[in-house]
Protein backbone atom coordinates (compact mmCIF):
# COMPACT_ATOMS: atom_id res chain seq x y z
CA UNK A 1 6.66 15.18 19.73
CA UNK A 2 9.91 13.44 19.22
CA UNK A 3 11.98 14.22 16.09
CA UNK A 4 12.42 11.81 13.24
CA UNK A 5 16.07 10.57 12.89
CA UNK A 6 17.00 9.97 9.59
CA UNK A 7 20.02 8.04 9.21
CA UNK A 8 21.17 9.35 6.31
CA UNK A 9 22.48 11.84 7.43
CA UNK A 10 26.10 12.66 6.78
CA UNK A 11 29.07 10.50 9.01
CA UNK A 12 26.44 7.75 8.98
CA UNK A 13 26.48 3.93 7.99
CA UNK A 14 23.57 2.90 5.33
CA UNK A 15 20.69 1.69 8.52
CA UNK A 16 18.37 -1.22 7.70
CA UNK A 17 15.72 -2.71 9.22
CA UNK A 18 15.02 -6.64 9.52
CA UNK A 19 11.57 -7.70 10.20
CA UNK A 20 11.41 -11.07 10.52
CA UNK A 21 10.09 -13.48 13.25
CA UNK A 22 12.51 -16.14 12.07
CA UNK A 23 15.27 -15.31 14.70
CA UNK A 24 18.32 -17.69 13.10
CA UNK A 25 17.45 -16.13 9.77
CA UNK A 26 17.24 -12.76 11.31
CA UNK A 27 20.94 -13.17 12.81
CA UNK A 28 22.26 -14.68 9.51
CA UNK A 29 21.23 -11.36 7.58
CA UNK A 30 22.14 -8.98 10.53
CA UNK A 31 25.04 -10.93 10.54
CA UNK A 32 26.21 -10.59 6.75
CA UNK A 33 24.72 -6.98 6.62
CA UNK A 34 27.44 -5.48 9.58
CA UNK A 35 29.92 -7.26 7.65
CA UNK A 36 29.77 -4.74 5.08
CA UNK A 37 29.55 -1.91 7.70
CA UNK A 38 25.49 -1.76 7.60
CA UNK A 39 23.74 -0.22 10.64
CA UNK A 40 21.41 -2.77 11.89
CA UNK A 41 18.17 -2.78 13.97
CA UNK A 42 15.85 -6.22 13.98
CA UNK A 43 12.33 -6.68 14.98
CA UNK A 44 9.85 -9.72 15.33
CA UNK A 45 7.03 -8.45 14.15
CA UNK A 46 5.28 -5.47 12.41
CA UNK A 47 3.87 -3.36 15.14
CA UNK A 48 7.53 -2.93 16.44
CA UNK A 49 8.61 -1.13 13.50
CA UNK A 50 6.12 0.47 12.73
CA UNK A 51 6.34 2.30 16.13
CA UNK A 52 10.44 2.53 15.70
CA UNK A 53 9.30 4.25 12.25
CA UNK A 54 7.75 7.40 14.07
CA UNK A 55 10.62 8.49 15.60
CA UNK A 56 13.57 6.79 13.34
CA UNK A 57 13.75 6.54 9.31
CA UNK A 58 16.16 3.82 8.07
CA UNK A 59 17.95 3.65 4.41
CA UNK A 60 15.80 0.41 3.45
CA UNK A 61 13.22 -2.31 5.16
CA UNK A 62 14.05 -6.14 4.72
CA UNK A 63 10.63 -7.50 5.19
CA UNK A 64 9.47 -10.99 5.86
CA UNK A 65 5.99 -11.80 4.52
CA UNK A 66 5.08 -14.31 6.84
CA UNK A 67 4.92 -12.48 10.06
CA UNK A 68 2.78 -13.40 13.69
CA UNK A 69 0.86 -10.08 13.66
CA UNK A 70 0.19 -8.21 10.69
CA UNK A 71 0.53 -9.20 7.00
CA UNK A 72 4.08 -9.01 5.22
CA UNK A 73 2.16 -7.57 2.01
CA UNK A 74 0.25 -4.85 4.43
CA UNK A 75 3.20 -3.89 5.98
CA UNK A 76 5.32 -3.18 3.02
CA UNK A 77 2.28 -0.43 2.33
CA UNK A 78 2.40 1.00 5.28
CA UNK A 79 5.99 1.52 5.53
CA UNK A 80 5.92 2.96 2.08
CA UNK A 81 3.26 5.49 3.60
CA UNK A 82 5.40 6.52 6.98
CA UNK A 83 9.45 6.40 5.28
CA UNK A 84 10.47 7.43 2.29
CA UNK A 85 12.65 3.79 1.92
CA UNK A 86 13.67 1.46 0.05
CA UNK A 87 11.68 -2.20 0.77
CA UNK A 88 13.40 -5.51 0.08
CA UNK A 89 10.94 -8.43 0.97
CA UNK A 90 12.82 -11.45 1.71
CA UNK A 91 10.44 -14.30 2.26
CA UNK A 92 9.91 -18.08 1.86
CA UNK A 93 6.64 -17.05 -0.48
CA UNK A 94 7.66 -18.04 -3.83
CA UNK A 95 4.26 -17.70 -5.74
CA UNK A 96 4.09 -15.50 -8.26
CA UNK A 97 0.77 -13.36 -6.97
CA UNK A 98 2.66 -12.76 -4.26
CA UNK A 99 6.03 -11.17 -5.72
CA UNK A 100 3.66 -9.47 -8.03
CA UNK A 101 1.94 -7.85 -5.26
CA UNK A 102 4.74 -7.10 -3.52
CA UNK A 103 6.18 -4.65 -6.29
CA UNK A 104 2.64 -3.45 -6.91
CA UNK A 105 2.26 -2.25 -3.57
CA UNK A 106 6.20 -0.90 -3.86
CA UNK A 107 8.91 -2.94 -2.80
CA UNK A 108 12.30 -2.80 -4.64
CA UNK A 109 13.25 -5.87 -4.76
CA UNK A 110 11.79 -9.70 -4.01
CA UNK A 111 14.22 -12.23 -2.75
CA UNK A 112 12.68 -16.04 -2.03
CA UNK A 113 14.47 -18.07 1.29
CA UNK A 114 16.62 -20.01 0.70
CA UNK A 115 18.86 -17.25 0.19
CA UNK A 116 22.73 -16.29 -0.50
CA UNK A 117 23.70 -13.83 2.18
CA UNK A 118 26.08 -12.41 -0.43
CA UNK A 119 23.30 -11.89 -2.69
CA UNK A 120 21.00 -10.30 -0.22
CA UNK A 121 23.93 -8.09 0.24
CA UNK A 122 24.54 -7.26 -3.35
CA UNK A 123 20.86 -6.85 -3.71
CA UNK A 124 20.61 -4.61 -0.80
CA UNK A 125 23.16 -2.15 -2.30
CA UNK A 126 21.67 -2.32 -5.48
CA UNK A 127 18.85 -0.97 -4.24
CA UNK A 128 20.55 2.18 -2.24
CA UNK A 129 22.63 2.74 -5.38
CA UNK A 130 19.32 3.29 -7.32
CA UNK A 131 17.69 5.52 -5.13
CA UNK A 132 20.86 7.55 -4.00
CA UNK A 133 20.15 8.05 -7.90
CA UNK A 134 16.73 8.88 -7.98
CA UNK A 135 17.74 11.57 -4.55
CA UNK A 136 20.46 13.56 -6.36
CA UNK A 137 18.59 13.38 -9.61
CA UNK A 138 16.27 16.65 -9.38
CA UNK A 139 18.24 19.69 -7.94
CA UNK A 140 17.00 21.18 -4.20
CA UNK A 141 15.96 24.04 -6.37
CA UNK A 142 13.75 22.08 -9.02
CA UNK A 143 11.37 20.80 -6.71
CA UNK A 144 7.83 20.79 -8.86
CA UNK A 145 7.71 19.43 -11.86
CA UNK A 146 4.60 20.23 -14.29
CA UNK A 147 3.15 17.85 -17.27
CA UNK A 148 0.01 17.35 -18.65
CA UNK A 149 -1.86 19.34 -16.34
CA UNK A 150 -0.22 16.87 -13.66
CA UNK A 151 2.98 18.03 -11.15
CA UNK A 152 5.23 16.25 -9.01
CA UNK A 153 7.22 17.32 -5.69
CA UNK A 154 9.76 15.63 -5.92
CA UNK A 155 10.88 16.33 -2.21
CA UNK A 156 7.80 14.72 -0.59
CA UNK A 157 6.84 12.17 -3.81
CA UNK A 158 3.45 13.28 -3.89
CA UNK A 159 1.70 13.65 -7.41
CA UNK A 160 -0.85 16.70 -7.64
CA UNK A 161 -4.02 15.56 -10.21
CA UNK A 162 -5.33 17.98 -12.39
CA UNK A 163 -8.56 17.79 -10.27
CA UNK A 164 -6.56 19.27 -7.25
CA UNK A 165 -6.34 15.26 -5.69
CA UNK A 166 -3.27 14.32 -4.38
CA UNK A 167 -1.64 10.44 -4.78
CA UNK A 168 1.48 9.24 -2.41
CA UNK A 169 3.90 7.98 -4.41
CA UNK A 170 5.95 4.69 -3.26
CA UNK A 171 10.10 4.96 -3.50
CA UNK A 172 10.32 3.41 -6.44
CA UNK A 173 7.06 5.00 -8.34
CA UNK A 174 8.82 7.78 -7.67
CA UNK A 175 12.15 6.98 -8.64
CA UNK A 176 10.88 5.92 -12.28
CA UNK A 177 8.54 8.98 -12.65
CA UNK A 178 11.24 11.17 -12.31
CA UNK A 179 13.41 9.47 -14.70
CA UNK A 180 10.78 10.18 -17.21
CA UNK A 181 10.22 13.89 -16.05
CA UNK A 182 14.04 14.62 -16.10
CA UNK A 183 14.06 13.32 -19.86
CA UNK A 184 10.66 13.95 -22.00
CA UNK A 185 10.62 12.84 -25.39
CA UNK A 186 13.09 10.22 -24.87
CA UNK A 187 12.85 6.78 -24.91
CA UNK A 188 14.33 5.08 -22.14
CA UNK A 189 15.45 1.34 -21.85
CA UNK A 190 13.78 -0.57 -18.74
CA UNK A 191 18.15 -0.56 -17.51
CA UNK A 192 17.83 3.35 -17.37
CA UNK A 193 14.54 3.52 -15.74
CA UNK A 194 15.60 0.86 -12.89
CA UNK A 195 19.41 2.14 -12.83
CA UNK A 196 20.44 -1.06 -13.67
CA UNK A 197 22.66 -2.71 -15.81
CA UNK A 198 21.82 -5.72 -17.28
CA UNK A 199 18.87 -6.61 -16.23
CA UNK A 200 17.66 -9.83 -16.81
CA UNK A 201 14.61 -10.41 -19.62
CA UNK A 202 12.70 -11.77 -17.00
CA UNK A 203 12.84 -9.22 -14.52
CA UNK A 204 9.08 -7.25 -14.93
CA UNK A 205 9.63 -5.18 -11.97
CA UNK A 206 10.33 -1.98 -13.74
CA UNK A 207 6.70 -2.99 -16.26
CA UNK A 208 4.64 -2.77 -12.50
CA UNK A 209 5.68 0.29 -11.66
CA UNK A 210 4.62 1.59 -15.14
CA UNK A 211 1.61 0.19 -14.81
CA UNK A 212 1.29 1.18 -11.61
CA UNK A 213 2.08 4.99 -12.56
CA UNK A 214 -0.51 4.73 -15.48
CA UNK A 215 -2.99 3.28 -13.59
CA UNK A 216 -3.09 7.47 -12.30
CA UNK A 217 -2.10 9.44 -14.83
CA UNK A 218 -3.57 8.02 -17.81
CA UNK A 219 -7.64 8.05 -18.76
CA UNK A 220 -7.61 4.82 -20.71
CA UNK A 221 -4.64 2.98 -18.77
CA UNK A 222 -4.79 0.79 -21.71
CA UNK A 223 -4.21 2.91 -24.19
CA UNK A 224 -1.66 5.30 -22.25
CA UNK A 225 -1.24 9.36 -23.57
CA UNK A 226 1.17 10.24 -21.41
CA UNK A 227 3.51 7.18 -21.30
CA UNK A 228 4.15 5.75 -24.40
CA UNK A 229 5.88 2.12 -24.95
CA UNK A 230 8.30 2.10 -27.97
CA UNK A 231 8.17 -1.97 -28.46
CA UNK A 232 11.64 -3.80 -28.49
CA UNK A 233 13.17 0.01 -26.80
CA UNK A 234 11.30 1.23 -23.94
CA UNK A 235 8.94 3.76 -22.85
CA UNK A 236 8.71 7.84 -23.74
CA UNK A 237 7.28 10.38 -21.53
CA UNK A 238 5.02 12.26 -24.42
CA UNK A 239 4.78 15.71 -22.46
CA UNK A 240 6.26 18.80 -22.26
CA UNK A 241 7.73 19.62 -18.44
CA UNK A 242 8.05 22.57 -16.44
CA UNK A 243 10.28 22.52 -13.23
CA UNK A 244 9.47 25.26 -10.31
C-alpha cells in the first residue's frame, strides 16, 4: 500500500485542494491561492479527491456544494473522516440550513459565490492559523487527556466514551475540545475558543461545534454538566483533567 503524503511536512508550501466543477471559478481561486505561494491541486468532482486523499493529505479542502457526482454536504463528511484538514466550503448555496449543516458536519469556514479572491485568501489562512494552533497546543508527550470518565487523543482526535465507544472527532470539534481540556475551570470567550479576534456577533460557528461536542458528552444535551455557558462570557469546561 502506498504511503500517505502529508504536505505539511517541513520545506513545504501550505497544499489545498479545490473541488469544484465550475472550471473559471476553479482557475480564479487556484489562481489567487499560488499568488500567496499556496500549493495547489484541483478536481471536478468528489470521487477524484477522495481517491487523491488515500495516498496524499492536504493542509485544507475548498469544497463546492454543488457538485455532478456526490453531494457537497456528504463530501465535507467524508473528508473529515479520511484527513485530518481543515474544510472551507465555498459555494453559491446561500440558505441558511445549508451553512448550518455545513459546520455541523465540520467545515471551518462557509464562504457564499460571489466571492472576493482576497477574502477567500484571508479566510483560507485564517483557518491554517487556527489549527496550526490547535496542532502545537497539546505537547507530543501529553497525548490523552482524561475528564469525566471521558479521554481524548489528541494525536488521532478520537474521543473514548465511558462505555468503551469511540466518536471521530472533525478538525474543528477537535480544535475547540482541546481548548477546553488545556484550560478547565475557565471561562473562555467564543474569540479564544475559535482563535479569533474579533469575531463578528453574528458568527454562530463556534455555538455548533459546542453543540455538536455536547450532543456526546453530555446526558441531557440541554442541560449540559460538563460544558457550562457563562451568559454574556462564554463557556467553562466543569471537570477536572488528567493528561497521559
Amino acid at each position: 500500500m502506498s504511503a500517505i503524503v502529508s504536505e505539511t511536512a517541513p520545506g513545504h508550501w501550505p497544499m489545498i485542494f479545490i473541488i469544484d466543477d465550475d472550471e473559471a471559478i476553479a482557475r480564479i481561486v487556484e489562481r489567487s491561492l499560488k499568488e500567496f505561494e499556496f500549493s495547489v491541486e484541483s478536481f471536478r468532482d468528489g470521487t477524484s479527491v477522495l481517491r487523491r486523499l488515500q495516498v496524499k493529505r492536504p493542509d485544507l479542502c475548498i469544497v463546492d456544494l454543488g457538485l455532478p457526482d456526490i453531494d457537497g454536504l456528504e463530501l465535507v463528511r467524508k473528508i473529515n473522516e479520511l484527513a485530518n484538514c481543515g474544510v472551507l466550503i465555498l459555494t453559491g448555496r446561500g440558505q441558511t440550513i445549508d451553512r448550518v449543516m455545513g459546520l455541523e458536519l465540520g467545515a471551518d469556514d462557509y464562504v457564499v459565490k460571489p466571492f472576493e479572491p482576497r477574502e477567500l485568501v484571508a479566510r483560507v489562512r485564517s483557518i491554517l492559523r487556527r489549527r496550526r494552533v490547535g496542532d502545537v497546543a497539546v505537547p507530543s508527550q501529553r497525548r490523552y487527556a482524561s475528564f469525566s470518565s471521558w479521554a481524548l487523543d489528541c494525536a488521532a482526535n478520537i474521543l473514548h466514551s465511558p462505555d468503551g465507544s469511540e466518536h471521530i472527532l472533525g478538525t474543528a470539534e477537535a480544535m475547540v475540545l482541546r481548548a477546553f481540556l488545556q484550560r478547565p475551570h475557565q471561562i473562555l470567550t467564543r474569540e479564544q475558543l475559535i482563535g479569533q479576534r474579533d469575531l463578528s456577533p453574528l458568527d454562530r460557528s463556534i455555538d455548533v461545534r459546542i453543540s455538536r461536542i455536547r450532543r456526546k458528552l453530555e446526558v441531557d444535551p440541554q442541560n449540559p454538566k460538563i460544558i457550562k455557558t457563562v451568559y454574556g462570557a462564554g463557556y467553562m469546561l466543569m471537570a477536572a483533567v488528567t493528561w497521559s
